[in-house]
Protein backbone atom coordinates (compact mmCIF):
# COMPACT_ATOMS: atom_id res chain seq x y z
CA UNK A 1 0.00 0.00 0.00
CA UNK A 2 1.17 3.58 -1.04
CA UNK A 3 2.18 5.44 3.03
CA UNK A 4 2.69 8.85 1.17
CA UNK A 5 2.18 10.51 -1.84
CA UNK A 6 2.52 14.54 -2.75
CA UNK A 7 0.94 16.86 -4.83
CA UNK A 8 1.04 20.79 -6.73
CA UNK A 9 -1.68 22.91 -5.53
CA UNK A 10 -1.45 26.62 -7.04
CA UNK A 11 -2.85 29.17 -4.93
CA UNK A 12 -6.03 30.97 -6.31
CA UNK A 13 -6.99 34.10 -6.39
CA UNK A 14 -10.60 33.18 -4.65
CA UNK A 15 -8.44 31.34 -2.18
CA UNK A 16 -6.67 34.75 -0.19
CA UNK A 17 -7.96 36.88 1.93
CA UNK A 18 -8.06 40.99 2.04
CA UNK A 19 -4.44 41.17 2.41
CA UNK A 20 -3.59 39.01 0.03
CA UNK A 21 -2.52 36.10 2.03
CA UNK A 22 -3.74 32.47 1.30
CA UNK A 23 -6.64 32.60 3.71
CA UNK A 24 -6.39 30.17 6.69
CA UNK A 25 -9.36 28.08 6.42
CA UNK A 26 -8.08 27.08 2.69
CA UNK A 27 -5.89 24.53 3.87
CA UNK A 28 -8.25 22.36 5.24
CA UNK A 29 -9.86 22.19 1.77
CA UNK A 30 -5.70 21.16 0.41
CA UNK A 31 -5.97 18.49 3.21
CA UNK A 32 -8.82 16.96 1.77
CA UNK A 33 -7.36 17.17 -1.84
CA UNK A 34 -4.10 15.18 -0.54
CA UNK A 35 -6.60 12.76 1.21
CA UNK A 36 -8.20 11.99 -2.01
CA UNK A 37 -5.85 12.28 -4.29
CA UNK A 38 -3.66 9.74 -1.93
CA UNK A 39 -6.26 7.29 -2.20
CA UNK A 40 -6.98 7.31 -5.61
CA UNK A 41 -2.72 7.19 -5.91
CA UNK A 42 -3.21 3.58 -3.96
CA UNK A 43 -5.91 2.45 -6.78
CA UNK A 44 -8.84 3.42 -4.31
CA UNK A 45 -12.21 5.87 -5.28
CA UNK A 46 -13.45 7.52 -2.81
CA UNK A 47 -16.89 7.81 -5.01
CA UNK A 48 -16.56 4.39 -5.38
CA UNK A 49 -16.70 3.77 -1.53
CA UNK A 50 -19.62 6.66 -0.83
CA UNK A 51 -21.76 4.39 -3.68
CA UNK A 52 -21.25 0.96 -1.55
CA UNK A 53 -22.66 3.21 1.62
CA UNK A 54 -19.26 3.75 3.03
CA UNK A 55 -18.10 7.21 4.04
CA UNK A 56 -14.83 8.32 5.71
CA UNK A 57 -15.86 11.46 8.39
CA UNK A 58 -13.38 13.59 10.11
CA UNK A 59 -13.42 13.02 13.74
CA UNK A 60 -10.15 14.78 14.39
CA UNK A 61 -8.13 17.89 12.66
CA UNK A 62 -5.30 19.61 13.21
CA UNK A 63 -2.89 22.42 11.71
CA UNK A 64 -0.54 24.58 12.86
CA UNK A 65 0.29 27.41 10.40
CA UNK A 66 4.07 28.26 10.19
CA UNK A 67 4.34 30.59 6.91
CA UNK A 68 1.70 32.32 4.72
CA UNK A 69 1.06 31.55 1.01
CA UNK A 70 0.02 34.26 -1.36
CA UNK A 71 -1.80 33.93 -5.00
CA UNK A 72 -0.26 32.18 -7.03
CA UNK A 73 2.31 30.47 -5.38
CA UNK A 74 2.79 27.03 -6.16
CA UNK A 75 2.60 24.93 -3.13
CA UNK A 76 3.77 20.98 -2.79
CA UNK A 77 1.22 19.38 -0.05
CA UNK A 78 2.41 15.67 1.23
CA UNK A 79 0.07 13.97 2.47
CA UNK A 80 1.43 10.53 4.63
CA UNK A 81 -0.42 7.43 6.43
CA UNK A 82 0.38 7.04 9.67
CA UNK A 83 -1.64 4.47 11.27
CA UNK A 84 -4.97 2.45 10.09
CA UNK A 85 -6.92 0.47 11.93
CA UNK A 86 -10.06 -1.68 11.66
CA UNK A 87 -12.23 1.53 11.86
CA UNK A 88 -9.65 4.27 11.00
CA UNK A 89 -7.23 6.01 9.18
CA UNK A 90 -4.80 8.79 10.81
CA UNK A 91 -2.88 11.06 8.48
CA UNK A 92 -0.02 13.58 8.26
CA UNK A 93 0.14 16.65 6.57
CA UNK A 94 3.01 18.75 5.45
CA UNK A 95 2.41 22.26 2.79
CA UNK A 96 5.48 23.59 1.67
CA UNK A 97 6.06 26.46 -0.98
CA UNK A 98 9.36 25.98 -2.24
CA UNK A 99 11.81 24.92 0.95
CA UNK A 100 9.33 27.34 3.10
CA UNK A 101 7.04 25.18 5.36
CA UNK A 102 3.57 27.02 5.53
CA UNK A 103 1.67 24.24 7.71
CA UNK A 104 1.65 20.61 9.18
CA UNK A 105 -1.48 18.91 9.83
CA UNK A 106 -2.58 15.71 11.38
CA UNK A 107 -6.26 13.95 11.01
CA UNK A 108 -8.17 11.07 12.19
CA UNK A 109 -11.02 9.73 9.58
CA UNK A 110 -13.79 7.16 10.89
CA UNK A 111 -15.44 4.84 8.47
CA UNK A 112 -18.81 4.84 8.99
CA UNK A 113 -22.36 3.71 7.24
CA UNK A 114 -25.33 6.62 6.01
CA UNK A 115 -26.91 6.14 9.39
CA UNK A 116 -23.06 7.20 11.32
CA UNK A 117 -22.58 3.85 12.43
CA UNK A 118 -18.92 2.85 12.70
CA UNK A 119 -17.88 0.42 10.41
CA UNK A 120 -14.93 -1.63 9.38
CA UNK A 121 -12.74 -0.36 6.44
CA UNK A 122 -12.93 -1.64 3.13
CA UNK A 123 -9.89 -4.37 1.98
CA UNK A 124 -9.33 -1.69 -0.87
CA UNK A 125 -8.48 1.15 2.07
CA UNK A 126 -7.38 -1.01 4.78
CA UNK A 127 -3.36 -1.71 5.05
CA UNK A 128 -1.99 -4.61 3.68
């Protein structure tokens, strides 16, 4: 199973805020990008999962900004598996523009059923 797998992610326009500055709650969005885009790196669809009546919900999020961003910069965003369980998946997040780190993240995503009842993760997510 692919641990880590990293991304470009220019900075838009709609993305900053009055002065100009990537605004904060953008990142979160990125996170979610990496998330996917991880999964679909490993062979996985998220889509594919949501149609079998499988969803992945954040129970857990955090960031802690270190440098801004600013329109269009072009930022690299890893996104790394840390740990999976039966039930869960916990990630790391690094955003870097250039050698510059702007933010590292960490998140815990719970596999659940349309009603929010936990359940297992699919072979096609779970580790190997």
């Amino acid at each position: 199973m692919l641990k880590e797998h990293a991304i470009q992610i220019r900075v838009r326009y709609c993305e900053t805020d009055a002065m100009g500055f990537l605004h904060h709650s953008q990142f979160f969005n990125f996170f979610e990008q990496g998330r996917t885009e991880l999964l679909r790196a490993q062979g996985g669809c998220y889509r594919d999962m949501e149609e079998s009546g499988l969803f992945l919900v954040v129970v857990r999020l955090q960031c802690s900004y270190h440098s801004p961003a600013r329109y269009d910069d072009v930022l690299t965003l890893t996104t790394k598996v840390e740990n999976v369980s039966a039930v869960k998946i916990e990630h790391s997040y690094r955003l870097h523009c250039g050698d510059r780190l702007l933010a590292s993240a960490s998140s815990t995503l719970a596999c659940v059923d349309g009603s929010g009842k936990i359940q297992r993760l699919p072979d096609s997510v779970a580790e190997d």
